[in-house]
Protein backbone atom coordinates (compact mmCIF):
# COMPACT_ATOMS: atom_id res chain seq x y z
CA UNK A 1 -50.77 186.98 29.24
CA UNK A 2 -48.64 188.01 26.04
CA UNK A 3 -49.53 186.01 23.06
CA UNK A 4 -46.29 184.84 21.64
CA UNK A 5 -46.27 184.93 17.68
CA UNK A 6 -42.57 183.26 16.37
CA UNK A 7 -39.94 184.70 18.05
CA UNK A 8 -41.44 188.24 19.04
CA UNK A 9 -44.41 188.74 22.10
CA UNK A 10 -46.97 191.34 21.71
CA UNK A 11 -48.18 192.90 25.11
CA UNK A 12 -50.90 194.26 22.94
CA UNK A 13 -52.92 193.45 20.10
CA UNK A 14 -51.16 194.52 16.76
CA UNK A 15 -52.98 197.11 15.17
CA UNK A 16 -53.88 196.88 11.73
CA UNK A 17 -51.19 199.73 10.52
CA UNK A 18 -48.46 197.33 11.95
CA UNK A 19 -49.88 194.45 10.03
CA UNK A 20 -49.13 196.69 7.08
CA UNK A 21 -45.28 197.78 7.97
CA UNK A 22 -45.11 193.79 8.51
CA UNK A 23 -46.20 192.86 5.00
CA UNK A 24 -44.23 196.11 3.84
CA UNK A 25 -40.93 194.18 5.31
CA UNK A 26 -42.01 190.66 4.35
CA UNK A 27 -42.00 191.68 0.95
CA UNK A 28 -39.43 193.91 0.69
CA UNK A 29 -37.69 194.92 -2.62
CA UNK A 30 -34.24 193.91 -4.53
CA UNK A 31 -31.54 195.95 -4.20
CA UNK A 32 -30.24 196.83 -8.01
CA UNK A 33 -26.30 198.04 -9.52
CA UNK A 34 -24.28 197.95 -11.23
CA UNK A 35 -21.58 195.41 -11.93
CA UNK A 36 -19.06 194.50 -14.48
CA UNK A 37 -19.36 191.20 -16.24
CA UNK A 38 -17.06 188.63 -15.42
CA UNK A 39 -17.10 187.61 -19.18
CA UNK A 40 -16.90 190.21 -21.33
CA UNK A 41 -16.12 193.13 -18.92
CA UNK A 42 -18.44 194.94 -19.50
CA UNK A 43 -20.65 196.87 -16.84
CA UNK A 44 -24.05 195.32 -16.53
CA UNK A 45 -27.43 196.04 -14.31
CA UNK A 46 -27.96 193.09 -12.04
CA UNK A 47 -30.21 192.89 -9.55
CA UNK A 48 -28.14 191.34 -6.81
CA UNK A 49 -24.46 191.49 -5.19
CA UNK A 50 -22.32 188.23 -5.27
CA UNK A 51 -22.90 187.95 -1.75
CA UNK A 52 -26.70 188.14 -2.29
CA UNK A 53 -26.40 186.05 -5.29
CA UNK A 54 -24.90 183.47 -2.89
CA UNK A 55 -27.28 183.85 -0.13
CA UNK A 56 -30.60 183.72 -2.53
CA UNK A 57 -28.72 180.24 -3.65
CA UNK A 58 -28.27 178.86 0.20
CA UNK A 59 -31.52 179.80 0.89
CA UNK A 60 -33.77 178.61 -2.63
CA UNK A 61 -31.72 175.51 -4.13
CA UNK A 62 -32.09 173.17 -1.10
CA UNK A 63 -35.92 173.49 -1.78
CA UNK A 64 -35.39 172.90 -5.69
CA UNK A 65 -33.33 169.63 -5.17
CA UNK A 66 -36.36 168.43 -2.47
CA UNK A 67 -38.71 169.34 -5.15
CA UNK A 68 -36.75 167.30 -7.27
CA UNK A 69 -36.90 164.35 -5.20
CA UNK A 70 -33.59 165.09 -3.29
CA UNK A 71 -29.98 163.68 -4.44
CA UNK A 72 -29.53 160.71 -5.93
CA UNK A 73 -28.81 157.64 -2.91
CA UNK A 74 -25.68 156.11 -4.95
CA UNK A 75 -22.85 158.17 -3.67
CA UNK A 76 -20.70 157.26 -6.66
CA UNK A 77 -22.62 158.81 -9.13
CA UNK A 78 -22.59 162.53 -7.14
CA UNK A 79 -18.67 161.52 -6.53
CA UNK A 80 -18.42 161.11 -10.51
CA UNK A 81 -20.69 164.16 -11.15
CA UNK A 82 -18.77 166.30 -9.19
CA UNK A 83 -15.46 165.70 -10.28
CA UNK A 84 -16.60 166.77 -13.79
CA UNK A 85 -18.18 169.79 -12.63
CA UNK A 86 -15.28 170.88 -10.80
CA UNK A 87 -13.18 170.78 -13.51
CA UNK A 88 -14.64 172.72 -15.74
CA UNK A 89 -15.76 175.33 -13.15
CA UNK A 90 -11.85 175.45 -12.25
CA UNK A 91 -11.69 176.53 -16.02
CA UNK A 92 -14.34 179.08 -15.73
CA UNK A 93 -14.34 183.26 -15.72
CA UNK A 94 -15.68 182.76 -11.65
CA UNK A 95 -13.53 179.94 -10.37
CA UNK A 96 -14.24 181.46 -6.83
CA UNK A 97 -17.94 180.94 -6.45
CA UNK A 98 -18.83 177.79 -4.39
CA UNK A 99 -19.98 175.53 -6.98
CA UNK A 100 -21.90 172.44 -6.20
CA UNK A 101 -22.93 169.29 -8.07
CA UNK A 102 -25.25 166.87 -7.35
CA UNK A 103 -27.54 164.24 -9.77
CA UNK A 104 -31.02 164.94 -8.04
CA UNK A 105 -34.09 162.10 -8.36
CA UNK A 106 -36.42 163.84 -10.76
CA UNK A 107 -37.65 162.05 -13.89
CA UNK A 108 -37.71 164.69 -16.45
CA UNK A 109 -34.92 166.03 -18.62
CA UNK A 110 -33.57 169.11 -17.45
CA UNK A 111 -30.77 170.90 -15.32
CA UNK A 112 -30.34 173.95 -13.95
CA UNK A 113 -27.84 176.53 -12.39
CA UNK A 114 -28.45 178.42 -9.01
CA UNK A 115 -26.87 182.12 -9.54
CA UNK A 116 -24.44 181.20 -6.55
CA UNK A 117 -23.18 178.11 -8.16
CA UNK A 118 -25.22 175.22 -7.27
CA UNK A 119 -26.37 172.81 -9.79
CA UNK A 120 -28.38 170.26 -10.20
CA UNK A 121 -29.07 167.41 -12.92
CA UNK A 122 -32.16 165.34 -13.56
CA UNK A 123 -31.37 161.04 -13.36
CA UNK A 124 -34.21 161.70 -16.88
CA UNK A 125 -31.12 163.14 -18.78
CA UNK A 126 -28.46 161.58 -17.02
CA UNK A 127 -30.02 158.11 -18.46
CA UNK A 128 -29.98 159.39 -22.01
CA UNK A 129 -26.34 160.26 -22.35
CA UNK A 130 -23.42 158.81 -23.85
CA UNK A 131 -20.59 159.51 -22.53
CA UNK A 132 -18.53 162.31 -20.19
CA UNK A 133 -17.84 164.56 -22.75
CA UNK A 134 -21.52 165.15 -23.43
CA UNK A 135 -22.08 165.38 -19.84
CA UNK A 136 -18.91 168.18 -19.47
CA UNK A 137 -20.72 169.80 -22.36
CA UNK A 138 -24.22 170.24 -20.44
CA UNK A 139 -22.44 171.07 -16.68
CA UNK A 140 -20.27 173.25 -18.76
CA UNK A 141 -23.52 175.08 -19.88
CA UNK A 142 -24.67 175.39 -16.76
CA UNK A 143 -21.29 177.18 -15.35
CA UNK A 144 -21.65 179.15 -18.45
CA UNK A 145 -24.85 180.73 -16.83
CA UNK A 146 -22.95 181.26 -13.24
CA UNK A 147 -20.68 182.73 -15.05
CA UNK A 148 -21.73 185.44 -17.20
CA UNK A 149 -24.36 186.08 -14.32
CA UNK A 150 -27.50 185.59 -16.09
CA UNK A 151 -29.60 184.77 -13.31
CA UNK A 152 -28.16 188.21 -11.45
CA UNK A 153 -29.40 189.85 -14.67
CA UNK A 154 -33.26 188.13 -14.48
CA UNK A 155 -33.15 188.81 -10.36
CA UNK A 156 -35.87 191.17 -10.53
CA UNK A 157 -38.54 189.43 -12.58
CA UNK A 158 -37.69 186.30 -11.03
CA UNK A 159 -38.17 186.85 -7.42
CA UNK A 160 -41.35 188.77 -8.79
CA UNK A 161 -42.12 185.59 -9.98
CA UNK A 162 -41.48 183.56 -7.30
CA UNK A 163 -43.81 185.93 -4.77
CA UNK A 164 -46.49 185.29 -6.57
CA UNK A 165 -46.34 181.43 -6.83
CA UNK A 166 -45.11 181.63 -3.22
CA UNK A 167 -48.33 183.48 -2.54
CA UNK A 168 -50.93 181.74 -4.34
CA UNK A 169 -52.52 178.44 -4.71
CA UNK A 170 -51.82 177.13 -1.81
CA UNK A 171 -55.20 176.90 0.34
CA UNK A 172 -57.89 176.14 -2.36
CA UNK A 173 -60.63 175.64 0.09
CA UNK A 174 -61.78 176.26 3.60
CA UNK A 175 -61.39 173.30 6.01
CA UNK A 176 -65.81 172.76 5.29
CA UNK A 177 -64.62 172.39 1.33
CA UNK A 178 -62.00 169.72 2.10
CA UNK A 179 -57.88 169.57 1.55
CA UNK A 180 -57.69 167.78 -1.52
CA UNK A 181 -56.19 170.51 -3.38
CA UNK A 182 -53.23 170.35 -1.39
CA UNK A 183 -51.72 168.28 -3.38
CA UNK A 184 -50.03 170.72 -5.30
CA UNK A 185 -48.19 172.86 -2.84
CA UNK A 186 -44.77 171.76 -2.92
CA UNK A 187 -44.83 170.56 -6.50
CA UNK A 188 -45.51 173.74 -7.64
CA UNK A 189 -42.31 175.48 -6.39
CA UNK A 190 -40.00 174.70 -8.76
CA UNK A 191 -37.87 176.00 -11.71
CA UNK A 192 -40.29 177.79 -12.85
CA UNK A 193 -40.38 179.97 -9.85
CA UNK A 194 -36.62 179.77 -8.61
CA UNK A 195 -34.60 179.85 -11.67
CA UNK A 196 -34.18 182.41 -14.47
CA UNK A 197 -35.36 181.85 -17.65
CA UNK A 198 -32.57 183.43 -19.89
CA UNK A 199 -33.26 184.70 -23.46
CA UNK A 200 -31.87 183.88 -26.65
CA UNK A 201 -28.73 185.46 -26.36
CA UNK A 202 -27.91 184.23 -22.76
CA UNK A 203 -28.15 181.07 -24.43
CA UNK A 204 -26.07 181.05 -27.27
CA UNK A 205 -23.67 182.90 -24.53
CA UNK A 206 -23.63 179.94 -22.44
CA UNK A 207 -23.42 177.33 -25.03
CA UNK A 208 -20.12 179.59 -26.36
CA UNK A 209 -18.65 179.18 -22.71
CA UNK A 210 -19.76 175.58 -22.07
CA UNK A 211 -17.45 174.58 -25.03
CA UNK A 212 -14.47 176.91 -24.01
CA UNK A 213 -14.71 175.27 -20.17
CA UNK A 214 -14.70 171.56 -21.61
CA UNK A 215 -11.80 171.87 -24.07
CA UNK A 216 -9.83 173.72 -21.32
CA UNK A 217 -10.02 170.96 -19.13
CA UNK A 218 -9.61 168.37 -21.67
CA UNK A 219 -12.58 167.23 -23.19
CA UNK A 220 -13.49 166.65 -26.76
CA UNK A 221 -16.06 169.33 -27.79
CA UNK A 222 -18.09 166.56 -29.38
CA UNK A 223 -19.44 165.95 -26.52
CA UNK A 224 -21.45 168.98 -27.24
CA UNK A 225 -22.71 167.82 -30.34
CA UNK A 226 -24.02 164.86 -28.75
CA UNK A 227 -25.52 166.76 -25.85
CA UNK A 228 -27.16 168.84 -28.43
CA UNK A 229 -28.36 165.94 -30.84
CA UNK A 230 -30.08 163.75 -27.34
CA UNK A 231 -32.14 166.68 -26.70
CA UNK A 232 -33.15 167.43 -30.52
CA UNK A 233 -33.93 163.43 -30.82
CA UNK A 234 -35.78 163.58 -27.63
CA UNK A 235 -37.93 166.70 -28.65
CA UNK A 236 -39.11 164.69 -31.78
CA UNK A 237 -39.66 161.26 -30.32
CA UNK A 238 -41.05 162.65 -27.00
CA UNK A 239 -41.77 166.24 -26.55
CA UNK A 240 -43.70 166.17 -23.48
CA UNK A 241 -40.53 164.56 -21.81
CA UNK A 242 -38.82 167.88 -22.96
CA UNK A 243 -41.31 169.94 -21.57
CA UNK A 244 -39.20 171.54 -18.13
CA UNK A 245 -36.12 171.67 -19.95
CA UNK A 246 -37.11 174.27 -22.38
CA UNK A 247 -38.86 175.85 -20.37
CA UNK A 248 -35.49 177.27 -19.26
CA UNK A 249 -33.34 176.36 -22.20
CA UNK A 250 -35.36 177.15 -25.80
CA UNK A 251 -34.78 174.30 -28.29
CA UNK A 252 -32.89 175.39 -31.12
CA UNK A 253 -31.35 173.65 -34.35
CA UNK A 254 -29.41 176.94 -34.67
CA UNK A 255 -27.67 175.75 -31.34
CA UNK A 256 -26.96 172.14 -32.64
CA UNK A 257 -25.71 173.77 -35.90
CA UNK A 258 -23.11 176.34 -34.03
CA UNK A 259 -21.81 173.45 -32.02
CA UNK A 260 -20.80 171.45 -35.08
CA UNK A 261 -19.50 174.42 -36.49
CA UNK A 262 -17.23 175.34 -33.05
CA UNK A 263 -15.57 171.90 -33.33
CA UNK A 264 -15.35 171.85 -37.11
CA UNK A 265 -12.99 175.07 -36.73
CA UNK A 266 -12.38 176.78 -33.50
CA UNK A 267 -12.24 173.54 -31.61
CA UNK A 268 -11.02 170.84 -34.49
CA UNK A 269 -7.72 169.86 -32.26
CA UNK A 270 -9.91 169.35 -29.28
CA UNK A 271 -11.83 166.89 -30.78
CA UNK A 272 -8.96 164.22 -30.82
CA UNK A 273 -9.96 163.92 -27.59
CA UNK A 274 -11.23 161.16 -26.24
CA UNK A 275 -15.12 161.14 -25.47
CA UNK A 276 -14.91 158.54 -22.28
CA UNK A 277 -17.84 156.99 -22.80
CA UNK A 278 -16.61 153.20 -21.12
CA UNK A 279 -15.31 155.25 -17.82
CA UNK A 280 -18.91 157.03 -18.12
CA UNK A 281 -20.90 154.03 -18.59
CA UNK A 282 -19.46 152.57 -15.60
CA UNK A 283 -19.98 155.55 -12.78
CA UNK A 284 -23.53 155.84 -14.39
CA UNK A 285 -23.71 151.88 -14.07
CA UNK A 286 -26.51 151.93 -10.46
CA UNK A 287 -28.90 154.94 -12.67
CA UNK A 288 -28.96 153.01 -15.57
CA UNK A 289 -30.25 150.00 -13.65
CA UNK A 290 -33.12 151.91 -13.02
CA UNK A 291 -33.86 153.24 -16.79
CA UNK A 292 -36.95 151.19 -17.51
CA UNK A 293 -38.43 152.01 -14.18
CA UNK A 294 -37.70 155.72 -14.77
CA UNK A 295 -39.28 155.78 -18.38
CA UNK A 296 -42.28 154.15 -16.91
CA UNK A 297 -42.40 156.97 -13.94
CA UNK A 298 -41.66 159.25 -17.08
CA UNK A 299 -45.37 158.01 -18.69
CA UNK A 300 -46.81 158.66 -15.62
CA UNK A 301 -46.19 161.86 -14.87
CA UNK A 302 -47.06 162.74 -18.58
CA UNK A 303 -50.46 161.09 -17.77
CA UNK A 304 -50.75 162.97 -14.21
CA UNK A 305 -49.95 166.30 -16.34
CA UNK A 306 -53.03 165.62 -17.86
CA UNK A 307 -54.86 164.54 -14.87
CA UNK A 308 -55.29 161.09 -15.99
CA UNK A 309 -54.47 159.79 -12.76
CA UNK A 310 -55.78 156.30 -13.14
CA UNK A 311 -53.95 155.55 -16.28
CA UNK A 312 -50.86 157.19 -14.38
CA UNK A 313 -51.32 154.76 -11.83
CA UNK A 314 -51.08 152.13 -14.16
CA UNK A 315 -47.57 153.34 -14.96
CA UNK A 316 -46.51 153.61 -11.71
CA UNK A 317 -47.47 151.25 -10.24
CA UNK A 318 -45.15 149.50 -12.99
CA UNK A 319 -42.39 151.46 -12.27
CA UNK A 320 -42.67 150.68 -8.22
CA UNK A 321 -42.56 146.87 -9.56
CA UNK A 322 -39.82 147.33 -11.34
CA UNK A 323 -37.51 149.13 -8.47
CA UNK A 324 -39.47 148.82 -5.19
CA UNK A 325 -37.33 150.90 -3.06
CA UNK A 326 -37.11 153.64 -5.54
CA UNK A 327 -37.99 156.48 -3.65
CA UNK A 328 -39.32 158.78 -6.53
CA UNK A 329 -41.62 155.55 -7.79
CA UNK A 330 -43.03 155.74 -4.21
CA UNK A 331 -43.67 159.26 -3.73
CA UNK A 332 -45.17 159.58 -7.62
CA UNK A 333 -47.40 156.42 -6.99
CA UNK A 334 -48.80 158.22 -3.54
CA UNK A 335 -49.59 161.26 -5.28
CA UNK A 336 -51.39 159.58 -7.91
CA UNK A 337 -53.41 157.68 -5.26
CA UNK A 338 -53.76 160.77 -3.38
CA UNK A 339 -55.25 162.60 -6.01
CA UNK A 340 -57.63 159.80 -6.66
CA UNK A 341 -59.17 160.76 -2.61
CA UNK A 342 -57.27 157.22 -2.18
CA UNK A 343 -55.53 158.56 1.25
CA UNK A 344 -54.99 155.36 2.90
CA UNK A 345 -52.86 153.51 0.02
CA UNK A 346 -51.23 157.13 -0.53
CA UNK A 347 -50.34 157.09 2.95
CA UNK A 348 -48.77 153.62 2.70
CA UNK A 349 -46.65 155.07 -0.06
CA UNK A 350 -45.87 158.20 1.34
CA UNK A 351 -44.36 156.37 4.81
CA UNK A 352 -42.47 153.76 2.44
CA UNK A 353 -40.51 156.72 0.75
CA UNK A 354 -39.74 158.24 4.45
CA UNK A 355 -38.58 154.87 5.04
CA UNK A 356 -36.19 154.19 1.46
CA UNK A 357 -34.72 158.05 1.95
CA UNK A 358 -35.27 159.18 5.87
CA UNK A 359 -32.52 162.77 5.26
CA UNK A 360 -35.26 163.61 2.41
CA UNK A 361 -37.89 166.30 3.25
CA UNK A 362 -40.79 165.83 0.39
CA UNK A 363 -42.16 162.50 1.85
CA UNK A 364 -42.63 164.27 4.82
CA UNK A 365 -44.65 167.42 3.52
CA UNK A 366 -46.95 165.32 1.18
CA UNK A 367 -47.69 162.52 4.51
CA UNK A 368 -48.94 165.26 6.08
CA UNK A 369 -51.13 166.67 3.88
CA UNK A 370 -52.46 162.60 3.39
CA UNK A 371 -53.03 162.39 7.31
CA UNK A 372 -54.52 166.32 7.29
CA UNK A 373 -56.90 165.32 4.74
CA UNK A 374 -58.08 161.99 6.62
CA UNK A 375 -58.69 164.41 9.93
CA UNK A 376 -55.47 163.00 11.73
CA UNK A 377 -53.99 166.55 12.35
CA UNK A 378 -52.11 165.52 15.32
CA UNK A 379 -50.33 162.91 13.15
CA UNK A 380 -50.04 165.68 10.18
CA UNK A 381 -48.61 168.19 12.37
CA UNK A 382 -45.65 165.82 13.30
CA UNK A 383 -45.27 165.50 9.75
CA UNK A 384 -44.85 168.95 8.92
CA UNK A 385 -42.82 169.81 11.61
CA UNK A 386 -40.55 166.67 10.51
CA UNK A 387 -40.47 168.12 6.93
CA UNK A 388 -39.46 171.69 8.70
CA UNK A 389 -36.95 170.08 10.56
CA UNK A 390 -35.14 168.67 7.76
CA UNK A 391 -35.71 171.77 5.35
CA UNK A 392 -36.81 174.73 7.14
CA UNK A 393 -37.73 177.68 5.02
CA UNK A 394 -40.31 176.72 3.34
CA UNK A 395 -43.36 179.13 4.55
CA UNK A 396 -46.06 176.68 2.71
CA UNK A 397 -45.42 174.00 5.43
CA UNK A 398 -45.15 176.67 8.00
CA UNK A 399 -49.31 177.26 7.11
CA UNK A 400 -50.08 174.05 6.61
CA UNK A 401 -49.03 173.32 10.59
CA UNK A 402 -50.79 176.19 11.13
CA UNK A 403 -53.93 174.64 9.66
CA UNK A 404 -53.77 171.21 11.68
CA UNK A 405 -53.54 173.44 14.77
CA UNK A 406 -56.42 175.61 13.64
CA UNK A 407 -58.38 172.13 13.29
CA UNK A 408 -56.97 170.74 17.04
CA UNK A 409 -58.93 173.93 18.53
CA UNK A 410 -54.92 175.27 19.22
CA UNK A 411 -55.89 178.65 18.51
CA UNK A 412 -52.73 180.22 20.10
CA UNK A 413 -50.25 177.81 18.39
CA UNK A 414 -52.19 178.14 15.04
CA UNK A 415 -51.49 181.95 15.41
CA UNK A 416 -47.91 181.63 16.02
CA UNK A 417 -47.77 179.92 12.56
CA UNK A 418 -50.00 182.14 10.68
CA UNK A 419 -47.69 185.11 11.71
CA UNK A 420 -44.57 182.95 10.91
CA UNK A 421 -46.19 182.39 7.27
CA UNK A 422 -46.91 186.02 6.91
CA UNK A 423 -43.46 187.12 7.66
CA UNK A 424 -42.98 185.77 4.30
CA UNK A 425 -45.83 185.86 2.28
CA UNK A 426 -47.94 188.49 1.99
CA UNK A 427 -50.44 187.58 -0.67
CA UNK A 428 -52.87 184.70 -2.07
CA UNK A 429 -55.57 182.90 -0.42
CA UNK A 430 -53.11 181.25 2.59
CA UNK A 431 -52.41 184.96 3.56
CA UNK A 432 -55.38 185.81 2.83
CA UNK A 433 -56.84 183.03 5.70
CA UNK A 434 -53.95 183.87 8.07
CA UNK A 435 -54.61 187.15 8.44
CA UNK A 436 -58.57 186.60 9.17
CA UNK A 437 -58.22 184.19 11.80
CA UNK A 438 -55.28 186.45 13.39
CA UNK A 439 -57.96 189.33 13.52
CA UNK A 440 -60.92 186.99 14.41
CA UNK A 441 -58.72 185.94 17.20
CA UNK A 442 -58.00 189.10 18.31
CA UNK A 443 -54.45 189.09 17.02
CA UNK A 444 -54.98 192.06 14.91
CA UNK A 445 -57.31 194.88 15.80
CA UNK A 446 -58.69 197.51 12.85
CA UNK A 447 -58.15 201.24 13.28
């Protein structure tokens, strides 16, 4: 009998030299030219195509925006969002690139461009602003990025980047050690991995362009000297709160300074404008509802940074009391328990927030690594495979169904998703352990 690995059968054993042209493919590299800059003109070295900027998009910021806790439930306030973004990306140098917009349910202040137009906005900094112009000015920022292509520019060292977080981590321990440290799989595939972090002068280029797409579609550029004065205020009161944000935008009082200075003379017409803060307050009206239960979700994931997870339960559990069928309060307070070895109440939790946000993948993903670590891996592999069917793509649940096979004595469907996983990672500890049971098994032979 063939064994059938994914979607290809092997009549033989696969020798260890096509185990190599396998990994060769898996990881195979970027394709680099040369391309002239949409802003200034000018011929740059990018590391990607449009098209491929637009693929690496479709394919990465789905699993950003899960990470994130998925999109925001109140339809109005993606409605809202997206009108604004549209306008100014009407207004910008790539008005053809298929922008997106969409407030996503992560606590912490931060937002963030896909190189193929898709971006996505924290409900942490949403809650902290004003009014629409100083929302324009930071989805104006963000187009500024798409724009002038920055992430094209950083393609190379980030998809370095996000091999190796892709690759490692994953499978702390052998199934004799326990699966507590699974905790951290899908958390740990986020901006830092997926998005660019852009220098200096990408900055200052994008904070230039955010204020020339607001005033062309009518907004008062003080909305960028608000946007600019939340996040300086914020960085003194709470820095930790901050932390994300800068890690792909540096904080700079030289950036707050050139702002004032754009409006006080390039822009001083503009800023009879009006700032629409009433029309803001009122599409923001169901996220600011939830602002005390989001500041005390905000503590507790400051406290679960530090791996204080009892005191971070404290918080959360707060925050849950506050806004029950917040889905983000749910899933933070069952990782917290989780983390704690308290499976059962994380479990409760984790099948709430399936419950509150069903389309959503995360719940999914971290129920199954609750039931996985309790021994149910019938139960866990259902829970993966929900997660997969919701968000395929990502290879870390792809080996974590491969590990509740393993430990059902499925040998041959544990195989099939070991290979699967190694089709697109080919280092780390999980490849590591996919590989060796695929040769134990007699799935790969050494010559």
């Amino acid at each position: 009998m063939p064994h059938e690995l994914g979607d290809r059968v092997f009549r033989r054993s696969m020798t260890r030299r096509d185990f190599l042209w396998l990994m060769s493919v898996a990881g195979g590299g970027l394709l680099h030219g040369c391309a002239t800059d949409p802003v200034t003109g000018k011929t740059v070295l990018v590391g990607m195509s449009e098209a491929q900027e637009i693929q690496l998009d479709r394919s990465n910021s789905p699993h950003q925006f899960s990470a994130d806790y998925g999109a925001v439930q109140e339809a109005p306030v993606n409605d809202y969002l997206s009108g604004v973004g549209e306008s100014l990306a009407a207004n910008s140098h790539r008005p053809q690139m298929p922008y997106s917009f969409r407030a996503v349910n992560a606590n912490h202040v931060n937002a963030y461009a896909f190189p193929g137009g898709s971006i996505g906005v924290t409900r942490g900094i949403l809650v902290d602003l004003e009014n629409e112009a100083e929302l324009a000015g930071l989805l104006g920022h963000e187009v500024g990025h798409v724009s002038a292509r920055h992430a094209a520019e950083q393609a190379g060292k980030t998809m370095i980047a996000q091999a190796a977080v892709m690759g490692g981590g994953i499978y702390a321990g052998s199934k004799d050690a326990g699966l507590g440290n699974l905790v951290t799989t899908l958390g740990s595939l986020g901006a830092g991995a997926l998005l660019a972090h852009y220098s200096r002068d990408n900055e200052r280029e994008s904070d230039r362009l955010g204020l020339e797409y607001m005033t062309r579609a009518g907004y008062n550029p003080e909305g960028m000297v608000g946007l600019m004065d939340v996040l300086r205020s914020q960085r003194q009161s709470d820095p930790n709160a901050l932390e994300l944000m800068f890690a792909t935008h540096p904080p700079s009082d030289e950036r707050y300074r050139y702002a004032q200075q754009a409006v006080a003379t390039r822009y001083i017409e503009d800023a009879r404008l009006p700032l629409q803060r009433e029309r803001f307050q009122d599409n923001m009206a169901a996220l600011r509802e939830l602002k005390p239960a989001i500041k005390k979700q905000q503590e507790g994931e400051q406290k679960m940074a530090r791996k204080q997870y009892r005191q971070a339960e404290g918080y959360l559990r707060e925050a849950v009391a506050l806004a029950p069928d917040d889905y983000t309060g749910n899933m933070l307070l069952g990782k917290a328990l989780l983390a704690q070895e308290r499976t059962v109440e994380a479990e409760r939790f984790f099948e709430k927030a399936k419950g509150i946000y069903p389309a959503e993948a995360q719940s999914h993903h971290f129920d199954g690594i609750s039931k996985l670590s309790r021994g149910r891996y019938a139960a866990a592999f259902r829970a993966f495979d929900g997660y997969e069917k919701r968000l395929p793509g990502n290879p870390n649940t792809v080996f974590l169904k491969g590990i509740a096979l393993e430990s059902m004595q499925d040998r041959s469907g544990a195989a099939a998703q070991y290979y699967r996983y190694l089709r697109s990672v080919n280092q780390g500890q999980a490849a590591q352990h996919a590989y060796q049971r695929l040769q134990a098994w007699g799935y790969l032979q050494q010559r």
